[in-house]
Each structure stands twice: as structure tokens, then as C-alpha cells.
C-alpha atoms as a PDB file:
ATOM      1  CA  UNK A   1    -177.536  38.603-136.238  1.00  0.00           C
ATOM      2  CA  UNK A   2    -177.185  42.360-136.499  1.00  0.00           C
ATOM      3  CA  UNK A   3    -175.468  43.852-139.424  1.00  0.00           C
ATOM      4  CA  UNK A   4    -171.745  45.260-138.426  1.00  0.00           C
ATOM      5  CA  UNK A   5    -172.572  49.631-138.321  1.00  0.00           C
ATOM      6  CA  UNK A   6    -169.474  51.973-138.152  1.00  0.00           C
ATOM      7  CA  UNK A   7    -170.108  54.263-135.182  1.00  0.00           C
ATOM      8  CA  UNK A   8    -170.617  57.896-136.243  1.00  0.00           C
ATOM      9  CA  UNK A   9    -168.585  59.546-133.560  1.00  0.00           C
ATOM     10  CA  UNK A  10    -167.389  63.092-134.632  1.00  0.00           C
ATOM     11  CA  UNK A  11    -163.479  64.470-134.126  1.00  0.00           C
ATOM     12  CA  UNK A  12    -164.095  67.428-131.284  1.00  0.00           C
ATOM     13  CA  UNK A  13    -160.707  69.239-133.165  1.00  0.00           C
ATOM     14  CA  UNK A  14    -161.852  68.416-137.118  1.00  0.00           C
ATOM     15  CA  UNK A  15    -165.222  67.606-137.630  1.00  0.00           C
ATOM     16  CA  UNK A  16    -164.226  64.041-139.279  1.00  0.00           C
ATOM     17  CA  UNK A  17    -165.758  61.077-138.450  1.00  0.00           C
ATOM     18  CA  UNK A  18    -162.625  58.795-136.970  1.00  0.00           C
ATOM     19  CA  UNK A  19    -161.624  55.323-138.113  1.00  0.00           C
ATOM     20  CA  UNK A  20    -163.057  52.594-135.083  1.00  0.00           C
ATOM     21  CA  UNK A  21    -160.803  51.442-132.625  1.00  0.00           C
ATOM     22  CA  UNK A  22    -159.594  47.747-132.563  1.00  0.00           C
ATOM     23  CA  UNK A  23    -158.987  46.298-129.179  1.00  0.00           C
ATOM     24  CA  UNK A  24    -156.871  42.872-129.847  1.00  0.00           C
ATOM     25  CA  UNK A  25    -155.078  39.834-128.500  1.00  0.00           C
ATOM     26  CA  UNK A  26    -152.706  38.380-130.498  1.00  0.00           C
ATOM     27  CA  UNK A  27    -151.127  35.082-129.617  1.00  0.00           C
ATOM     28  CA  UNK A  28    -151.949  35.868-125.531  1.00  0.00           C
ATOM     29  CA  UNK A  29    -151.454  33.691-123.161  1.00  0.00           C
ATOM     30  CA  UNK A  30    -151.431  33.481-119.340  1.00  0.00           C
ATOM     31  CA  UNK A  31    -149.748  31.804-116.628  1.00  0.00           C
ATOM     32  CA  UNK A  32    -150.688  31.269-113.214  1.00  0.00           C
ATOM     33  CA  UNK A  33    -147.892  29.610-111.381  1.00  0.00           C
ATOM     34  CA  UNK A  34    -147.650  26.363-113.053  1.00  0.00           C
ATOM     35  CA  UNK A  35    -151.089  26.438-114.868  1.00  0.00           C
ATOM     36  CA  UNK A  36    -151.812  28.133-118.257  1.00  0.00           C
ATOM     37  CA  UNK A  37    -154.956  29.459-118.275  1.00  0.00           C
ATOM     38  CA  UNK A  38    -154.437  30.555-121.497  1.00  0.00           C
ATOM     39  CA  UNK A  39    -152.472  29.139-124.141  1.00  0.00           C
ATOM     40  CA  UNK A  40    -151.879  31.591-127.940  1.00  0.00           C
ATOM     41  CA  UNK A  41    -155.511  33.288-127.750  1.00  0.00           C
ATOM     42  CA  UNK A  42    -155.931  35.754-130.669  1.00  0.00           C
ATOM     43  CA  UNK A  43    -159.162  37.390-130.800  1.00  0.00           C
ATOM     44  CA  UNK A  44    -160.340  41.169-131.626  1.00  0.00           C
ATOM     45  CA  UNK A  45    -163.296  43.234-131.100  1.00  0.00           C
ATOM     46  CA  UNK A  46    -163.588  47.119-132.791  1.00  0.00           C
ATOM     47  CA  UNK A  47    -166.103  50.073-132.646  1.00  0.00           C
ATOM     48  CA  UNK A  48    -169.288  48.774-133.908  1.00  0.00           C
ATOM     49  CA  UNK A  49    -169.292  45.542-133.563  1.00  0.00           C
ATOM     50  CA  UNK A  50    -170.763  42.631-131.050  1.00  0.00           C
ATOM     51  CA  UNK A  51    -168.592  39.868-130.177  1.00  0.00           C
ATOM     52  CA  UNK A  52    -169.357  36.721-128.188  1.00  0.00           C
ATOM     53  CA  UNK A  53    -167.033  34.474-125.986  1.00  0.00           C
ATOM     54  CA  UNK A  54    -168.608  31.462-124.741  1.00  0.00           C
ATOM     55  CA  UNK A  55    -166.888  28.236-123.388  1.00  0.00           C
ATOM     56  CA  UNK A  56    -167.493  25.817-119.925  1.00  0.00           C
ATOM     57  CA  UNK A  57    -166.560  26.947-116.931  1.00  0.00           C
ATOM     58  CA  UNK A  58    -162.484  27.218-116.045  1.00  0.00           C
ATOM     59  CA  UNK A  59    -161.605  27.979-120.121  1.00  0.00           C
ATOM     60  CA  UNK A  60    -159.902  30.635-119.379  1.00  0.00           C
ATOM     61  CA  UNK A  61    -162.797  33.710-120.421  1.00  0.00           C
ATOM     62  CA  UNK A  62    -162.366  35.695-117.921  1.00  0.00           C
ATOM     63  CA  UNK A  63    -158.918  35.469-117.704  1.00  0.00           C
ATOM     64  CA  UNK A  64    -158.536  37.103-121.441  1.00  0.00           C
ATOM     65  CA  UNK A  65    -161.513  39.884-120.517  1.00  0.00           C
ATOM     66  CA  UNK A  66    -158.850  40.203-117.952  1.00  0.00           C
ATOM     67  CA  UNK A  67    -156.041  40.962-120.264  1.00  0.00           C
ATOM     68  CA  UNK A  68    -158.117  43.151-122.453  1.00  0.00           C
ATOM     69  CA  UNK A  69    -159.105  45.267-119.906  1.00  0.00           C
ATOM     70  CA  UNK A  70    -155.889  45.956-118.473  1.00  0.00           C
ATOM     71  CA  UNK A  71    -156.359  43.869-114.960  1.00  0.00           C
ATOM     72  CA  UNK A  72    -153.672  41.199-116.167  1.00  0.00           C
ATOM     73  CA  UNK A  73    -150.733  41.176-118.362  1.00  0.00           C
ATOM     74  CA  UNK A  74    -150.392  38.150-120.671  1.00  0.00           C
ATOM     75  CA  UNK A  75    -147.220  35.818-119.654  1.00  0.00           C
ATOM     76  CA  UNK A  76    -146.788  35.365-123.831  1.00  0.00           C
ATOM     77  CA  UNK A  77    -148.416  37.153-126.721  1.00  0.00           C
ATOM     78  CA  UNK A  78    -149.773  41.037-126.827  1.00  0.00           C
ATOM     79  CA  UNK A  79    -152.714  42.660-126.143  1.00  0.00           C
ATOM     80  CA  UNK A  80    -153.327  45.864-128.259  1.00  0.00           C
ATOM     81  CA  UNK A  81    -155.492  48.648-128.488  1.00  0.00           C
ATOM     82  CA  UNK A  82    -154.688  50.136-132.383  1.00  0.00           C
ATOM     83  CA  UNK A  83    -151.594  48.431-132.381  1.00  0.00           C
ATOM     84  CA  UNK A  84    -150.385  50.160-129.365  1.00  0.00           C
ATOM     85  CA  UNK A  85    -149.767  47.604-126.242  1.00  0.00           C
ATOM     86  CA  UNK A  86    -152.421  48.143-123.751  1.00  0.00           C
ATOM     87  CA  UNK A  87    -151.178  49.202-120.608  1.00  0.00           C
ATOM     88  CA  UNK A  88    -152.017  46.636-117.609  1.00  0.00           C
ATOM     89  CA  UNK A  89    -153.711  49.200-115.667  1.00  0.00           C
ATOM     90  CA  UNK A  90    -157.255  49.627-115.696  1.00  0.00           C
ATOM     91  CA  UNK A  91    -157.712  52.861-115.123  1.00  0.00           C
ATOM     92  CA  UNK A  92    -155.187  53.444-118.283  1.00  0.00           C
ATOM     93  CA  UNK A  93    -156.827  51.316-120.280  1.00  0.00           C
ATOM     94  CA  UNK A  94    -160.382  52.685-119.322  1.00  0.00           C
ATOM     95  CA  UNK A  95    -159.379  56.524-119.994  1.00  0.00           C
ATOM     96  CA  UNK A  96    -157.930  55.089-123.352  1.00  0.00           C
ATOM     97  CA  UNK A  97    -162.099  53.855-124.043  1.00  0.00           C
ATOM     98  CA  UNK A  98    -161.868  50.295-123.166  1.00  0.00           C
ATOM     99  CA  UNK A  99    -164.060  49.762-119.913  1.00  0.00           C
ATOM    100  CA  UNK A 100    -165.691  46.572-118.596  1.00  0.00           C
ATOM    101  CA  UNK A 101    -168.052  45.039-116.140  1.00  0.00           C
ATOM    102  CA  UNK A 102    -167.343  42.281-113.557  1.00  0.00           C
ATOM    103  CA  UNK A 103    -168.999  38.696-113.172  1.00  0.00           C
ATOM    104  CA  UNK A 104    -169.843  39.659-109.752  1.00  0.00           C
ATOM    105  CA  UNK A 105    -171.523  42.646-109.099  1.00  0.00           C
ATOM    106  CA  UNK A 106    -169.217  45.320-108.005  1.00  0.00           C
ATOM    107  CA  UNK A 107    -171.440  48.583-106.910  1.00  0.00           C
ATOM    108  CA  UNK A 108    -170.299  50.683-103.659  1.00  0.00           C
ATOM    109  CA  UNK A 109    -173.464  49.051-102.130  1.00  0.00           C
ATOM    110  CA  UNK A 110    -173.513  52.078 -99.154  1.00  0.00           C
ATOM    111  CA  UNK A 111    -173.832  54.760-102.427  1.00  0.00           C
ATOM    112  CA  UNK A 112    -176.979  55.658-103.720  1.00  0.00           C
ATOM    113  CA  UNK A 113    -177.175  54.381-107.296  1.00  0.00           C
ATOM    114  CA  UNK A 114    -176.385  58.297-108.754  1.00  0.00           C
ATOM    115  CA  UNK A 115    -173.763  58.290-106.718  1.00  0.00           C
ATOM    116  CA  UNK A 116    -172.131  55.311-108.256  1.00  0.00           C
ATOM    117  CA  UNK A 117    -172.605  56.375-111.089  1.00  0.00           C
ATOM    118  CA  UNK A 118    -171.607  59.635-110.826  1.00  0.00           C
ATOM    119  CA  UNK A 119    -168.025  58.327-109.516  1.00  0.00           C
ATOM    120  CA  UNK A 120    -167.670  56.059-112.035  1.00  0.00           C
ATOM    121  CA  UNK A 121    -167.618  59.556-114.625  1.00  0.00           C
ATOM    122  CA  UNK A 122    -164.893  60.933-112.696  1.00  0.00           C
ATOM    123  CA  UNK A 123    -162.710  57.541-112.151  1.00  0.00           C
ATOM    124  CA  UNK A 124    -162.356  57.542-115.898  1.00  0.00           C
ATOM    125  CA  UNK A 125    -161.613  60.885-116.453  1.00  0.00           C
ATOM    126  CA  UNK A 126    -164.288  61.780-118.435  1.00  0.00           C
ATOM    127  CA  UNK A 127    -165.762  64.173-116.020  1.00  0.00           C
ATOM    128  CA  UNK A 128    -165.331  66.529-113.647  1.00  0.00           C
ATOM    129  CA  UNK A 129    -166.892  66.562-110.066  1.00  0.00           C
ATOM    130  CA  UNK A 130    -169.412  69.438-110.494  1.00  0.00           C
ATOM    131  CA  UNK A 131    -170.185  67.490-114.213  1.00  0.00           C
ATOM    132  CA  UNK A 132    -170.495  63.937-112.536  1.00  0.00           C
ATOM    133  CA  UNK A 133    -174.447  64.206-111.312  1.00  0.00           C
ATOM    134  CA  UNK A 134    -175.637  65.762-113.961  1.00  0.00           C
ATOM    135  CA  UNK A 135    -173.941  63.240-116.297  1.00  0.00           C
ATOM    136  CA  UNK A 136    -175.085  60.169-113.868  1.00  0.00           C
ATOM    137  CA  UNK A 137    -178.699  61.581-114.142  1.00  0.00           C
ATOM    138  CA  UNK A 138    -178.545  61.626-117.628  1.00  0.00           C
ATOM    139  CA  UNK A 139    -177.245  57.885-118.580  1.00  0.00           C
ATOM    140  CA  UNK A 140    -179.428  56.926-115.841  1.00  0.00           C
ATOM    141  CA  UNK A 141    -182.327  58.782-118.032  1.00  0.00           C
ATOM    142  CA  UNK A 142    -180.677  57.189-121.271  1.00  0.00           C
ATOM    143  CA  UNK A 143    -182.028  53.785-119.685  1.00  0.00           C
ATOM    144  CA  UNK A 144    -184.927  54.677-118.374  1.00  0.00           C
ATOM    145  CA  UNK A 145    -184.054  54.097-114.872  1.00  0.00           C
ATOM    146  CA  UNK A 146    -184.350  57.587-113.075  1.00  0.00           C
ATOM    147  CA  UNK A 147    -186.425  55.732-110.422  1.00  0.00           C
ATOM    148  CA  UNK A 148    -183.094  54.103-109.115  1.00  0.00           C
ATOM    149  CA  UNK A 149    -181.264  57.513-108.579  1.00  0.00           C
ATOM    150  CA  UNK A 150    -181.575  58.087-104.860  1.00  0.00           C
ATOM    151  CA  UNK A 151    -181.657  54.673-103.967  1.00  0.00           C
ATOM    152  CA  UNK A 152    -179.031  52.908-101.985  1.00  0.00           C
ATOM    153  CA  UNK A 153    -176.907  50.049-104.292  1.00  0.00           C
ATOM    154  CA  UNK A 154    -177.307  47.374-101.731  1.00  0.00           C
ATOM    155  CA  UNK A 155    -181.432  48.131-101.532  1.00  0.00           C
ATOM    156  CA  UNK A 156    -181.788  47.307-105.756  1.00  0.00           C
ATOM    157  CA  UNK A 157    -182.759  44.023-107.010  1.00  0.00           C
ATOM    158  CA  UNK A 158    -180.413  41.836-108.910  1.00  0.00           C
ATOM    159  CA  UNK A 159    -181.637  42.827-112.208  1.00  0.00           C
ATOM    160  CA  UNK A 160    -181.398  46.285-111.096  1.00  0.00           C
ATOM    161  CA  UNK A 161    -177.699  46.041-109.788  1.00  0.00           C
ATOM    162  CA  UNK A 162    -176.935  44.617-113.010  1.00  0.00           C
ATOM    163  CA  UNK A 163    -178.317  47.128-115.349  1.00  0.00           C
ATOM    164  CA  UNK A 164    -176.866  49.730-112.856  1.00  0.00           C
ATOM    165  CA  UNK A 165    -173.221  47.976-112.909  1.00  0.00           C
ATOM    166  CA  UNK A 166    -173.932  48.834-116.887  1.00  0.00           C
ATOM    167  CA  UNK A 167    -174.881  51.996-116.786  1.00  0.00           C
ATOM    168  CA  UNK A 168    -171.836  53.301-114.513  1.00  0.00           C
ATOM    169  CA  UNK A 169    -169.767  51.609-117.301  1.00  0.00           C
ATOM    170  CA  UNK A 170    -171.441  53.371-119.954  1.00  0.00           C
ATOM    171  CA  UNK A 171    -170.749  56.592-117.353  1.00  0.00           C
ATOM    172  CA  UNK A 172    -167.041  56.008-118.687  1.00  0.00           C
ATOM    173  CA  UNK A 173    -168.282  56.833-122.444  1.00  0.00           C
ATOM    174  CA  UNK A 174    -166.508  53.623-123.569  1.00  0.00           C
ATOM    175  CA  UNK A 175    -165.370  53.121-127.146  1.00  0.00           C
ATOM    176  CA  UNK A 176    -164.821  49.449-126.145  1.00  0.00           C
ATOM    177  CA  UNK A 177    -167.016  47.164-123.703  1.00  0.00           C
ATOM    178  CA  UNK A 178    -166.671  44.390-121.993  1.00  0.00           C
ATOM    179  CA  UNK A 179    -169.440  42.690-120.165  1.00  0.00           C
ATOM    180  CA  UNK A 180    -168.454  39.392-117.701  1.00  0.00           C
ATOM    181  CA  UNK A 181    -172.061  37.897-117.700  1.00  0.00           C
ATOM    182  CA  UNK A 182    -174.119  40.470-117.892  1.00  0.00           C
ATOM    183  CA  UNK A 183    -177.131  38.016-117.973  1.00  0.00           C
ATOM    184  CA  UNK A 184    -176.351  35.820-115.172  1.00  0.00           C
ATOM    185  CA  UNK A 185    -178.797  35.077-112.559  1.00  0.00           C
ATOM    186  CA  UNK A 186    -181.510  37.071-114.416  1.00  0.00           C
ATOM    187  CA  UNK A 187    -184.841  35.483-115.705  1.00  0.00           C
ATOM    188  CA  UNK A 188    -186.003  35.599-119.047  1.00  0.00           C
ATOM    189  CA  UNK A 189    -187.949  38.798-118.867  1.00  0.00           C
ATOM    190  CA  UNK A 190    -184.700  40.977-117.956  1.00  0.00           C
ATOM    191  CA  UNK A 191    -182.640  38.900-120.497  1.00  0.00           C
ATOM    192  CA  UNK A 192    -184.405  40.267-122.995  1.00  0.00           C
ATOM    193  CA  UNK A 193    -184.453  43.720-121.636  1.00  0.00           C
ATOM    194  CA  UNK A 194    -180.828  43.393-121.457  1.00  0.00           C
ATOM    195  CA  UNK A 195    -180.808  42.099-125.367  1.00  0.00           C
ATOM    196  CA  UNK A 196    -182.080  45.183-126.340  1.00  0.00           C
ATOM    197  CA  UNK A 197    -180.024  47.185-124.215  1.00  0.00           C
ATOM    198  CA  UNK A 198    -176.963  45.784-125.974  1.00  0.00           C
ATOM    199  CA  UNK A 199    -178.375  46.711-128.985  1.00  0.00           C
ATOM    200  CA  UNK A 200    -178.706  50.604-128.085  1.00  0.00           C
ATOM    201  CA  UNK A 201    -175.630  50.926-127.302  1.00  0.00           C
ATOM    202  CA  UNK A 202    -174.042  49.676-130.191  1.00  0.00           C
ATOM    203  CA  UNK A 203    -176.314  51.449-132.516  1.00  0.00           C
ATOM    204  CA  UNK A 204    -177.095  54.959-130.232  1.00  0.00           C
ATOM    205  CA  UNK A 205    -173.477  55.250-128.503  1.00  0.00           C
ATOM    206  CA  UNK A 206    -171.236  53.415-131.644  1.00  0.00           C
ATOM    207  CA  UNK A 207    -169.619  51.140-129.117  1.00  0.00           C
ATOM    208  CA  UNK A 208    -167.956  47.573-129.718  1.00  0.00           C
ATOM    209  CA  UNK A 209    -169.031  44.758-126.900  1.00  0.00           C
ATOM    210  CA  UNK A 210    -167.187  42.035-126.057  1.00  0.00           C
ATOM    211  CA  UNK A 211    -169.605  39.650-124.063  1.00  0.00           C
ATOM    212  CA  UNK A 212    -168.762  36.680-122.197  1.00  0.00           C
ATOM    213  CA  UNK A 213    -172.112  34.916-121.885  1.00  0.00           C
ATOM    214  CA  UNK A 214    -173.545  31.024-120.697  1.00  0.00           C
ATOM    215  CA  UNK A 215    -177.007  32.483-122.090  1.00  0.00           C
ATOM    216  CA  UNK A 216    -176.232  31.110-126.040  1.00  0.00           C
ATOM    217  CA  UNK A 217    -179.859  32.407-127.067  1.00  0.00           C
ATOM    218  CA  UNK A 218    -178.303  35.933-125.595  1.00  0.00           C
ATOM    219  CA  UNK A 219    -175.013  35.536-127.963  1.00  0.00           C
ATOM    220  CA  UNK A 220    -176.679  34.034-130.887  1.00  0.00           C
ATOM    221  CA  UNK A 221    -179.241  36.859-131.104  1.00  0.00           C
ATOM    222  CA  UNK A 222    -177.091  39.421-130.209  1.00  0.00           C
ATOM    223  CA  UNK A 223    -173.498  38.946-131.594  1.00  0.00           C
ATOM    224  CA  UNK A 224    -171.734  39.339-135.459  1.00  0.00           C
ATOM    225  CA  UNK A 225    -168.970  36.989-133.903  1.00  0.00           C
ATOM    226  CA  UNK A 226    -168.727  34.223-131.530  1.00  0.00           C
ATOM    227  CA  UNK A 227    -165.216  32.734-130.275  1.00  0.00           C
ATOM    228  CA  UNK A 228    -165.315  29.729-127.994  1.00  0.00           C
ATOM    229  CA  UNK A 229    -162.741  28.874-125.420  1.00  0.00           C
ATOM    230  CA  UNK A 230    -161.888  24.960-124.030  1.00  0.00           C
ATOM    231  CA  UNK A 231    -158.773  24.834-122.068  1.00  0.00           C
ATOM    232  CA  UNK A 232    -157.368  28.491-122.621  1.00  0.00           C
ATOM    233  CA  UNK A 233    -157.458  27.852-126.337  1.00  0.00           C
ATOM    234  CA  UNK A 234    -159.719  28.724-129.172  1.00  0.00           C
ATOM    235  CA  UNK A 235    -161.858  25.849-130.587  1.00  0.00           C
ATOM    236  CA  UNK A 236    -164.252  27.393-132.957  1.00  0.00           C
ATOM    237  CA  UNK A 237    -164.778  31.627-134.268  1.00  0.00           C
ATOM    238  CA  UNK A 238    -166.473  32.928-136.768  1.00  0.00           C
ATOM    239  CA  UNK A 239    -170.479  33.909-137.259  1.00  0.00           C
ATOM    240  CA  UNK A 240    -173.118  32.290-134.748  1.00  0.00           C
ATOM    241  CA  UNK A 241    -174.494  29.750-136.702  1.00  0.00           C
ATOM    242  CA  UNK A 242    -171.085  28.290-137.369  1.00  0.00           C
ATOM    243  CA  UNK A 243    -169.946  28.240-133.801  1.00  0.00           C
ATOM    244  CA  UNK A 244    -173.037  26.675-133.179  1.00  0.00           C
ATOM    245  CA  UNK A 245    -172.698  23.992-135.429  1.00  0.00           C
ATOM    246  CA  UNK A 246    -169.564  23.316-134.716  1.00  0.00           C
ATOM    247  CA  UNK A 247    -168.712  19.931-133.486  1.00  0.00           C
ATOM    248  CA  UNK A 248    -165.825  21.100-131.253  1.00  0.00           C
ATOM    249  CA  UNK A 249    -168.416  23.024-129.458  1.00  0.00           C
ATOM    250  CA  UNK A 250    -171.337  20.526-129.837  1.00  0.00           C
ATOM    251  CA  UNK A 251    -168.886  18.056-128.017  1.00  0.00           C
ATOM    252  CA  UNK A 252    -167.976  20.527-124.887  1.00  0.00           C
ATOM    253  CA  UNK A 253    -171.458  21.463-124.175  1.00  0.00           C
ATOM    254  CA  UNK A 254    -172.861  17.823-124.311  1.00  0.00           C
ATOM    255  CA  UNK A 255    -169.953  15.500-124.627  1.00  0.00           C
ATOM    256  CA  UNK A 256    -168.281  14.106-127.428  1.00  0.00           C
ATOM    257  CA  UNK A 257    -171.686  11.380-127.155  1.00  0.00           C
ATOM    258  CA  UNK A 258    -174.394  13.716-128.190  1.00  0.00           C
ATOM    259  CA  UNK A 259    -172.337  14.836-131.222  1.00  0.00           C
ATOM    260  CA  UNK A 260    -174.754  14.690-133.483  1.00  0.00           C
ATOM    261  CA  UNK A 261    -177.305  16.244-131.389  1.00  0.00           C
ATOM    262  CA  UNK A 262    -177.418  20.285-131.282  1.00  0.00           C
ATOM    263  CA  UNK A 263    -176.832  21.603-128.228  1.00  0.00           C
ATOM    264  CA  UNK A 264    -177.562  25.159-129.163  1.00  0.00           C
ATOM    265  CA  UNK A 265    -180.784  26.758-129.847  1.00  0.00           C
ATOM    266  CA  UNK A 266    -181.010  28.515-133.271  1.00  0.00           C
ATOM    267  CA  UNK A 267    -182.490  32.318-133.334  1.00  0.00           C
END
């Protein structure tokens, strides 16, 4: 587990060093017709900090990435960016610094991977159109993946997509991250690439992550917090060796049986 590092991002008007951002749901929860998908969830994620969310399939994880990213509005509870309610629209809530990536891949597959992100800098308003190449040639740089530039979105492999899809985020100069599954479908080899990748950005940019991962090894290694989700509620939180110890969360991943078994790997 990395140790929590306040970002060191400068005031443009006074030269001080800011106080992190908190992005936060507090007692959130979310209908769909006559289902809750989420039932009281309070969990928070600020500047600096890595934070996990694991759970089973159909727990309701994406649902609150969807709430903290502006897509949804909670039926019950709050969502909050510094105490302020976050406005359910993303582009609001992007141009306010909270910005996330999808489970599925969502790149403009006909754009060349510049391009993409290029118009991701200008969605969020951090850019203007003659700034937008120069800026996606730079975070594509950043990553060491100026190779990609001029080639089309749909021609990339998976693991490319995906670290694409992360770099048009970053294109947004988020001060809060979300990442649906960043890992998914990707073999070992690019899971750790991806590890470290995580890792720069909290340290180089001063970002908080929020990561909703079924790669454990990935959260355990990479995360100060871990929250799991069964049902739409909150089972187990705190650090990643006492989620994974947990027997709420031994049970979901291999049935209230193996209890006494450990279901997730240590670091």
C-alpha cells in the first residue's frame, strides 16, 4: 500500500498550494423503478489518495461511479464535491475536476487516437481548439505512447484502447478519477503496466482515483482504501488487508462455505 501524498498543485491567482478536493457520497442511494440498486452508500475519495471498490457482479458499483460522476442522481442521500452537491451532469461535474472512464470502451473509433484525445481537452473545458493537439501530443508523450497518435481508435489493440480511454481522461486534467475496470480483459503484462500507471498519476499529476476493479491483486497493491459493495450496500471499508480479511467479503467471493479459506491474494 502506498502512503496517502497531498498533491502539490499551485493557486494560478496566489501562489498557495490549495487544500485537496473531497468528492463524497453520503447516505446515497438509487432507485431503478422498483429495484434499489443502492441502498445508504457513504463513501469518499480526495486529491491524493487511491481508493478501491470491489464487490460481485450486480452490487450496485457502477451505479455509485455513476452518481459520483454526475451521470445519475441518487433517489436518497447526496453526492458532494467539497460539500457542494454535485451537479448530475457530466460535463458539470467534469469541468468542476471529477472525470471518469467507462467499463466499456468508449473511443470515437473513426478518430485517430490524437484526435480523441485532443477532443476530450476541449469537452472539458480545459482547452481551446488551437491548444487541443498540442496538449493531446503531450499526455500522449506523458505515457509514452506517441506511436498511437495518428492511428485510427478502432485499429488499437485492447490494451491500447484502454490506456488511450485513460489518457483522454487525463486530457481533462482531473482533480478526481474514476476508472470502471480499467484492467478488464487485459493480461498480466498490461496489468502491471497499468499498476504503475496509476501510480504516476497520483504521485506526478496529485490526482485522487476511485477504481472499481475484479483484479484484487490490482486493488490490494494499488489502493490506501478498499470499500466493498453486496446488494447496493457497504459490507466491509477500511485498509486492504482488512477488507481482505474480512469475512463478509471472504463469504461473497467464495460462499459463506469457504469462510475460513482466503479468497484474496495478499501483496
Amino acid at each position: 500500500m502506498r502512503a496517502h501524498r497531498t498533491p502539490k498543485l499551485l493557486s494560478a491567482a496566489a501562489g498557495a498550494e490549495p487544500e485537496p478536493i473531497t468528492l463524497s457520497a453520503e447516505a446515497a442511494s438509487r432507485d431503478f423503478g422498483g429495484v434499489r440498486a443502492l441502498d445508504g452508500v457513504s463513501l469518499s475519495v480526495a486529491e491524493g489518495e487511491v481508493v478501491g471498490l470491489i464487490g460481485p457482479n450486480g452490487s450496485g458499483k457502477t451505479t455509485l461511479l455513476n452518481l459520483l460522476s454526475g451521470v445519475l442522481a441518487p433517489t436518497a442521500g447526496r453526492v458532494l464535491l467539497d460539500q457542494a452537491p454535485l451537479p448530475a451532469v457530466p460535463r458539470r461535474a467534469a469541468r468542476a475536476g471529477v472525470v471518469r472512464t467507462f467499463q466499456n470502451i468508449r473511443l470515437f473509433g473513426e478518430l485517430t487516437a490524437l484526435e480523441n484525445v485532443a477532443a476530450a481537452a476541449v469537452a472539458a473545458g480545459g482547452a481551446r481548439r488551437r491548444d487541443a493537439d498540442a496538449i493531446a501530443r503531450r499526455e500522449l508523450a506523458w505515457l509514452g505512447a506517441e506511436h498511437v497518435a495518428p492511428a485510427l481508435a478502432a485499429d488499437l489493440s485492447y490494451g491500447e484502447q484502454r490506456m488511450v480511454e485513460i489518457v483522454r481522461a487525463l486530457a481533462a486534467r482531473p482533480r478526481l478519477l474514476l476508472l470502471d475496470e480499467p484492467a478488464a480483459g487485459m493480461p498480466e503484462s498490461e496489468t502491471r503496466a497499468l499498476a504503475a500507471l496509476i501510480a504516476r498519476i497520483r504521485e506526478e499529476r496529485g490526482a485522487g482515483l476511485l477504481i472499481v476493479e475484479h483484479d484484487v491483486d490490482l486493488i490490494v497493491t494499488s489502493c490506501d482504501r478498499v470499500a466493498a459493495l453486496v446488494e447496493g450496500r457497504v459490507v466491509a471499508h477500511g485498509t486492504p488487508e482488512a477488507v481482505r480479511t474480512d469475512p463478509a467479503v471472504i463469504s461473497t467471493y467464495l460462499g459463506a462455505a469457504a469462510a475460513g479459506t482466503d479468497p484474496i491474494p495478499k501483496d
